[in-house]
N, C-alpha and C. Protein backbone atom coordinates (compact mmCIF):
# COMPACT_ATOMS: atom_id res chain seq x y z
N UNK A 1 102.66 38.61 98.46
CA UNK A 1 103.87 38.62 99.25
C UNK A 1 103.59 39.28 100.61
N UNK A 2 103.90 38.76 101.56
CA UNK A 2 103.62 39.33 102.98
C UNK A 2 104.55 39.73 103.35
N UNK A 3 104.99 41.05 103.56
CA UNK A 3 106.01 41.94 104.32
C UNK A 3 105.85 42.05 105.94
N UNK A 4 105.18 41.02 106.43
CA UNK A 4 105.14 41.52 107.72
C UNK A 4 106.46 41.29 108.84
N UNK A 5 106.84 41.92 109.72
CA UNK A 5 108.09 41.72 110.53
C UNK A 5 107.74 42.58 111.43
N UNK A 6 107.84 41.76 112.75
CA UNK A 6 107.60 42.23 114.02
C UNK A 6 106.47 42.73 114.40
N UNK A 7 105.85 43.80 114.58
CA UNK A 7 105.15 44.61 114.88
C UNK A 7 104.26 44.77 113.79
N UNK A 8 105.33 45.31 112.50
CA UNK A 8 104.25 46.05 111.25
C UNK A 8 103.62 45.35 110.67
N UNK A 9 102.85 45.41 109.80
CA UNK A 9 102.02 45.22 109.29
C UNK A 9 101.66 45.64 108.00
N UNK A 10 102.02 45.41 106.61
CA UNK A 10 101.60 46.52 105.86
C UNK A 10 100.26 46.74 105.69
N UNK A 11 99.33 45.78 105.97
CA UNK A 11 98.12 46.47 105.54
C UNK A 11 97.55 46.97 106.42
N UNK A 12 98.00 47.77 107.58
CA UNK A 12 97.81 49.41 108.50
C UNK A 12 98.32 50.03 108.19
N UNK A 13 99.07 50.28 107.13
CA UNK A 13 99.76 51.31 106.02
C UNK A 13 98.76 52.11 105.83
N UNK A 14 99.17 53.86 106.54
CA UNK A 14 98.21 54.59 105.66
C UNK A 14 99.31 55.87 105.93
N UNK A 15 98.82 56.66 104.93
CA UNK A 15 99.19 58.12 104.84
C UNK A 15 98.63 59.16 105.82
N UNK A 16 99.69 60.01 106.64
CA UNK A 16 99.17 61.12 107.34
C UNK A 16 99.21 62.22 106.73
N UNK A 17 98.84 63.29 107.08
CA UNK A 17 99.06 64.66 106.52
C UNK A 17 99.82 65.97 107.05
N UNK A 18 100.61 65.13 108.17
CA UNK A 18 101.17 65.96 108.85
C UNK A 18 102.37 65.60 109.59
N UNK A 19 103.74 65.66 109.99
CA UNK A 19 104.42 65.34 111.35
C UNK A 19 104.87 66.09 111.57
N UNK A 20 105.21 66.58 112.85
CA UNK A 20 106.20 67.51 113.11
C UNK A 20 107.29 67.17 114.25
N UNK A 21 108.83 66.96 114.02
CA UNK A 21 109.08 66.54 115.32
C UNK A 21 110.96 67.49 115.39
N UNK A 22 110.95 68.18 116.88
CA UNK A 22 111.93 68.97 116.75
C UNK A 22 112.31 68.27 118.57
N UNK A 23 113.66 68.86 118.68
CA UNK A 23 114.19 68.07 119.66
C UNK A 23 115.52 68.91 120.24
N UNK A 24 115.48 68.98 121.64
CA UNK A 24 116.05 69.36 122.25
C UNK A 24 117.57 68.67 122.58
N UNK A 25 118.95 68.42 122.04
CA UNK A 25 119.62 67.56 121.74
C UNK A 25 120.43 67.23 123.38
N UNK A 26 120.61 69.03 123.68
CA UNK A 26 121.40 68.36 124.78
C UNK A 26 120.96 68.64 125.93
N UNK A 27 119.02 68.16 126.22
CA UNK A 27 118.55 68.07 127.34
C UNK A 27 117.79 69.20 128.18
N UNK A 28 118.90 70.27 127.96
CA UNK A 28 118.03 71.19 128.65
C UNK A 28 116.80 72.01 127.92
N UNK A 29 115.65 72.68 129.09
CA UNK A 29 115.00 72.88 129.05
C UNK A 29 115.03 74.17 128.10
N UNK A 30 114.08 74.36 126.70
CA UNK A 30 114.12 75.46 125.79
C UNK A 30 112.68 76.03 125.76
N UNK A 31 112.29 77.56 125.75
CA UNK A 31 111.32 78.11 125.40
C UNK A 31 111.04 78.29 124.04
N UNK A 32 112.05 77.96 123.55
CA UNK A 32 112.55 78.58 122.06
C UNK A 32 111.73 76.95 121.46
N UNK A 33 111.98 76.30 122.09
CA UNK A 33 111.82 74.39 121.27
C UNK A 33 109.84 74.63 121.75
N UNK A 34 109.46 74.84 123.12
CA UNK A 34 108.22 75.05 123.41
C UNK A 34 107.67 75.64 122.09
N UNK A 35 107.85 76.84 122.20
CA UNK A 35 107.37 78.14 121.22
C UNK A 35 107.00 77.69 119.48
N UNK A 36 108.02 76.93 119.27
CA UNK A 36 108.49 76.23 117.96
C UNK A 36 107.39 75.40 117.61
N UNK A 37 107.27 74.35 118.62
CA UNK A 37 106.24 73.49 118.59
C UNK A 37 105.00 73.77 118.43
N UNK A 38 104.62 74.42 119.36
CA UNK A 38 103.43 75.08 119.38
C UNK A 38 102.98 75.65 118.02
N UNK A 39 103.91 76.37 117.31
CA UNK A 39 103.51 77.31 115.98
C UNK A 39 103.16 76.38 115.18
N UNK A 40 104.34 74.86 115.23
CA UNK A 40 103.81 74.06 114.07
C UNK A 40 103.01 73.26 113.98
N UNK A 41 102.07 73.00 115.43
CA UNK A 41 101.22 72.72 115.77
C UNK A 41 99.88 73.46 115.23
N UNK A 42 100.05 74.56 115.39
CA UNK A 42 98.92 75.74 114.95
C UNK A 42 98.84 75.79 113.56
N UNK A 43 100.00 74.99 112.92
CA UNK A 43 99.91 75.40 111.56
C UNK A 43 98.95 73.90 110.90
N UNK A 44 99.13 73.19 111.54
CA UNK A 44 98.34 71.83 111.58
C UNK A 44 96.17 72.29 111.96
N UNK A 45 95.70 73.11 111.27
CA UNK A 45 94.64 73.31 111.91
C UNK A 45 93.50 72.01 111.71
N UNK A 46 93.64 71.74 110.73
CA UNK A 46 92.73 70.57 110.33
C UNK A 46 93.26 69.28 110.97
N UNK A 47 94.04 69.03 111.69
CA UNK A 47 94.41 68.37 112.88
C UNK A 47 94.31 67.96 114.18
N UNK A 48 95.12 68.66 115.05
CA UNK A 48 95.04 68.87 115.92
C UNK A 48 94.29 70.05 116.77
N UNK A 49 94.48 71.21 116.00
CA UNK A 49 93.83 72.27 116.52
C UNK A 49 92.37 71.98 116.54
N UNK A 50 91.75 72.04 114.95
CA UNK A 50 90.57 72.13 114.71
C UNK A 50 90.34 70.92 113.30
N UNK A 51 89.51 70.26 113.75
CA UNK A 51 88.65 69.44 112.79
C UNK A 51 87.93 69.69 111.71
N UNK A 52 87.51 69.27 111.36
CA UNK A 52 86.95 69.30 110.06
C UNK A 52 84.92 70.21 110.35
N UNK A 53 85.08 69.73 111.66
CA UNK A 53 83.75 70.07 112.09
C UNK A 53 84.08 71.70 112.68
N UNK A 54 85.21 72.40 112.92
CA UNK A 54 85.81 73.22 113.13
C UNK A 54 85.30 73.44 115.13
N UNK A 55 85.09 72.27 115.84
CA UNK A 55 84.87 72.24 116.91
C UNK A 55 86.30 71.15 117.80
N UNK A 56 86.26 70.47 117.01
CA UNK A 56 87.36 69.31 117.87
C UNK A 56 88.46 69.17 116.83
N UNK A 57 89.30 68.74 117.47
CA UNK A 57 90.66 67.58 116.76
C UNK A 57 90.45 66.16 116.56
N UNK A 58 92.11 65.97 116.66
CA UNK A 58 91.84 64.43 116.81
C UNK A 58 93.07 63.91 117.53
N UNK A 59 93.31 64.75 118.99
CA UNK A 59 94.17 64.29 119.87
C UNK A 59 96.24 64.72 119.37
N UNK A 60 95.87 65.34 118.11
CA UNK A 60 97.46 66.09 118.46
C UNK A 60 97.80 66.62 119.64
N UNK A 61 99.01 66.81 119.98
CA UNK A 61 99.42 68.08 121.11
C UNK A 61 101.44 67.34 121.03
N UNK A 62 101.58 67.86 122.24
CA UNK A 62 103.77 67.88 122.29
C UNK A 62 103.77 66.85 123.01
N UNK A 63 104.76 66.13 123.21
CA UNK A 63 105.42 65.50 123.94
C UNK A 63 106.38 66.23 124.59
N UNK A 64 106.91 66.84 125.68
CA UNK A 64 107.50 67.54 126.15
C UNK A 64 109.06 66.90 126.36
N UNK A 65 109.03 65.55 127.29
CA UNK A 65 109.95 64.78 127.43
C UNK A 65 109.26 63.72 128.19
N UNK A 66 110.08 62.71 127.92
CA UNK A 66 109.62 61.35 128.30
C UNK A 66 109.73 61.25 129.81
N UNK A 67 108.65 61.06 130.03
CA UNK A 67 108.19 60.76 131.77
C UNK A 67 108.95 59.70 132.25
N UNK A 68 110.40 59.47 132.36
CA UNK A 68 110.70 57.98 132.63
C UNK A 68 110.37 57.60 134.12
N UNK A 69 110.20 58.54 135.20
CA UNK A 69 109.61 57.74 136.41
C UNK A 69 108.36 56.97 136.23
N UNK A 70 107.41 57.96 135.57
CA UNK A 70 106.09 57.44 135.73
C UNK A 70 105.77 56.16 134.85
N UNK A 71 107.10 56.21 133.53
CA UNK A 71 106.51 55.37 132.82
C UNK A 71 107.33 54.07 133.21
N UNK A 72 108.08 53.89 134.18
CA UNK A 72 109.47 52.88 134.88
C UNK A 72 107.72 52.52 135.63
N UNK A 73 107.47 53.06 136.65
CA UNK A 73 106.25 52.68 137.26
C UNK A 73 105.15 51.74 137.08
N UNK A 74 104.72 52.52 135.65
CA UNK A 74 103.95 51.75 134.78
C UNK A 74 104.35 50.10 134.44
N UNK A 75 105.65 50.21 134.11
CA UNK A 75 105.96 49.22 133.63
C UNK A 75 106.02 48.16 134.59
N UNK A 76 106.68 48.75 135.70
CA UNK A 76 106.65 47.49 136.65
C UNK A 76 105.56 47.16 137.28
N UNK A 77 104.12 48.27 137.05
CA UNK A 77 103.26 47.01 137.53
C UNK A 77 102.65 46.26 136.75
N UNK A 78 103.19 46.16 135.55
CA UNK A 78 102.89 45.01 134.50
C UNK A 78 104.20 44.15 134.64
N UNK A 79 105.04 44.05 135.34
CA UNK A 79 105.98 43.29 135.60
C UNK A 79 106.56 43.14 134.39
N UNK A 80 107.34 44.43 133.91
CA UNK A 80 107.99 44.46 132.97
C UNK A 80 109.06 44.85 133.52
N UNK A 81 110.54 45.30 133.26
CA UNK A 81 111.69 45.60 133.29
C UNK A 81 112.30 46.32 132.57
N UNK A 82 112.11 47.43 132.79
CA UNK A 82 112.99 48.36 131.59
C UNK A 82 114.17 48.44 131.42
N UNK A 83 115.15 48.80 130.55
CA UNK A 83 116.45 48.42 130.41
C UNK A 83 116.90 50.10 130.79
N UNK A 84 117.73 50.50 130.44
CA UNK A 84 118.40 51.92 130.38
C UNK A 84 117.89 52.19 129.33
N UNK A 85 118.04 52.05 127.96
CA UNK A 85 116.88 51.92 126.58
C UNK A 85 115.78 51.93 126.58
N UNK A 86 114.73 52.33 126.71
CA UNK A 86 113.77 51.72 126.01
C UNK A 86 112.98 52.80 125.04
N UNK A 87 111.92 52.33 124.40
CA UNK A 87 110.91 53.03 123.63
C UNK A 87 109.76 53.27 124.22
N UNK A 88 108.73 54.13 123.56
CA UNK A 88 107.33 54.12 124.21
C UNK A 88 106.17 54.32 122.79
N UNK A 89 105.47 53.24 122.58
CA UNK A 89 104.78 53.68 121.44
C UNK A 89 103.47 54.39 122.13
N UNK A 90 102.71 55.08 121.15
CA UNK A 90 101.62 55.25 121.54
C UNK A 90 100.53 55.00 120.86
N UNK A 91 98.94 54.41 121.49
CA UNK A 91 98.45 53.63 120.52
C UNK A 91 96.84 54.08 120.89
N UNK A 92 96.27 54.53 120.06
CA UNK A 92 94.77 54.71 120.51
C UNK A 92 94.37 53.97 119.81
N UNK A 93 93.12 53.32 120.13
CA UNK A 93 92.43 52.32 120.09
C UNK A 93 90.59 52.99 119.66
N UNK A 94 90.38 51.64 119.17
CA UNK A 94 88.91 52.12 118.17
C UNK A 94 87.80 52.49 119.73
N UNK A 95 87.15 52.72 119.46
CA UNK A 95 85.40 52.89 120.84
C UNK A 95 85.31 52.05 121.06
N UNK A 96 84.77 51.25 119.40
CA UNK A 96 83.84 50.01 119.67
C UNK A 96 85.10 49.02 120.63
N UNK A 97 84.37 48.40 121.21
CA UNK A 97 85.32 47.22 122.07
C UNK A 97 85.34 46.20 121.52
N UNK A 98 84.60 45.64 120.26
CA UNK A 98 85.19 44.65 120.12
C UNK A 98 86.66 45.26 118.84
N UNK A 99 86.75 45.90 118.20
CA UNK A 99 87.31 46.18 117.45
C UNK A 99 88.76 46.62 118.26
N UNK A 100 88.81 47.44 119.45
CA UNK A 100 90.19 47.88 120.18
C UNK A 100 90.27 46.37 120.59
N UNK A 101 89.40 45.39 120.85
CA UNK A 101 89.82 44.04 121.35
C UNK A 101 90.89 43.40 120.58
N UNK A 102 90.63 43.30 119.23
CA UNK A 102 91.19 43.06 118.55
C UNK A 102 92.30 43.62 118.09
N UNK A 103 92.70 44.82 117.77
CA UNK A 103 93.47 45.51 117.71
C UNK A 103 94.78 45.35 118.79
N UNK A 104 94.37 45.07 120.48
CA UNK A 104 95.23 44.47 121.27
C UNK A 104 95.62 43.06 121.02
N UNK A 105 94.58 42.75 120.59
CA UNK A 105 95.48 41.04 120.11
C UNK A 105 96.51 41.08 119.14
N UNK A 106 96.21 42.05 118.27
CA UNK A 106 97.76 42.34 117.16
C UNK A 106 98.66 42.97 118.13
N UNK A 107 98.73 43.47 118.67
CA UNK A 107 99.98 44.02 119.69
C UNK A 107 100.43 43.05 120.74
């Protein structure tokens, strides 16, 4: 049975070991939401902080707030059009090139 719709995919189904996501509701700027993050970030060591090799990660960190100039920018020089809405996924991609090649062809 193939569950696929839209985007997903189930067989890129995998398990993480971690999320953390806290949010500032009505906009303004919090030290308290910074501070927060950060701790549960730190509590993530085999993550983001520190790897398994206890030298690197693997690209955790915050999202602070969504860049909408830069990313309105972006978009239009791919001649896209953003609505008042939109989303932003984020997507890292394999080294090898032929493999992120591919990987952009599913997207």
């Amino acid at each position: 049975m193939n569950n696929s719709q839209g985007l997903y995919r189930p067989e890129f189904e995998k398990d993480n070991c971690g999320f953390g996501l806290i949010a500032q509701m009505d906009d303004q700027p919090s030290h308290w939401l910074v501070d927060t993050a950060i701790a549960a970030l730190a509590r993530l060591t085999h993550r983001g902080a520190v790897a398994a090799d206890g030298k690197t990660g693997d690209g955790c960190g915050l999202l602070l707030k969504k860049p909408d100039s830069f990313l309105r920018l972006c978009a239009n020089q791919q001649d896209i059009e953003l609505g008042t809405l939109y989303a932003v996924g984020m997507v890292f991609l394999n080294r090898d090139d032929k493999l992120a090649a591919s990987a952009r062809d599913a997207l």
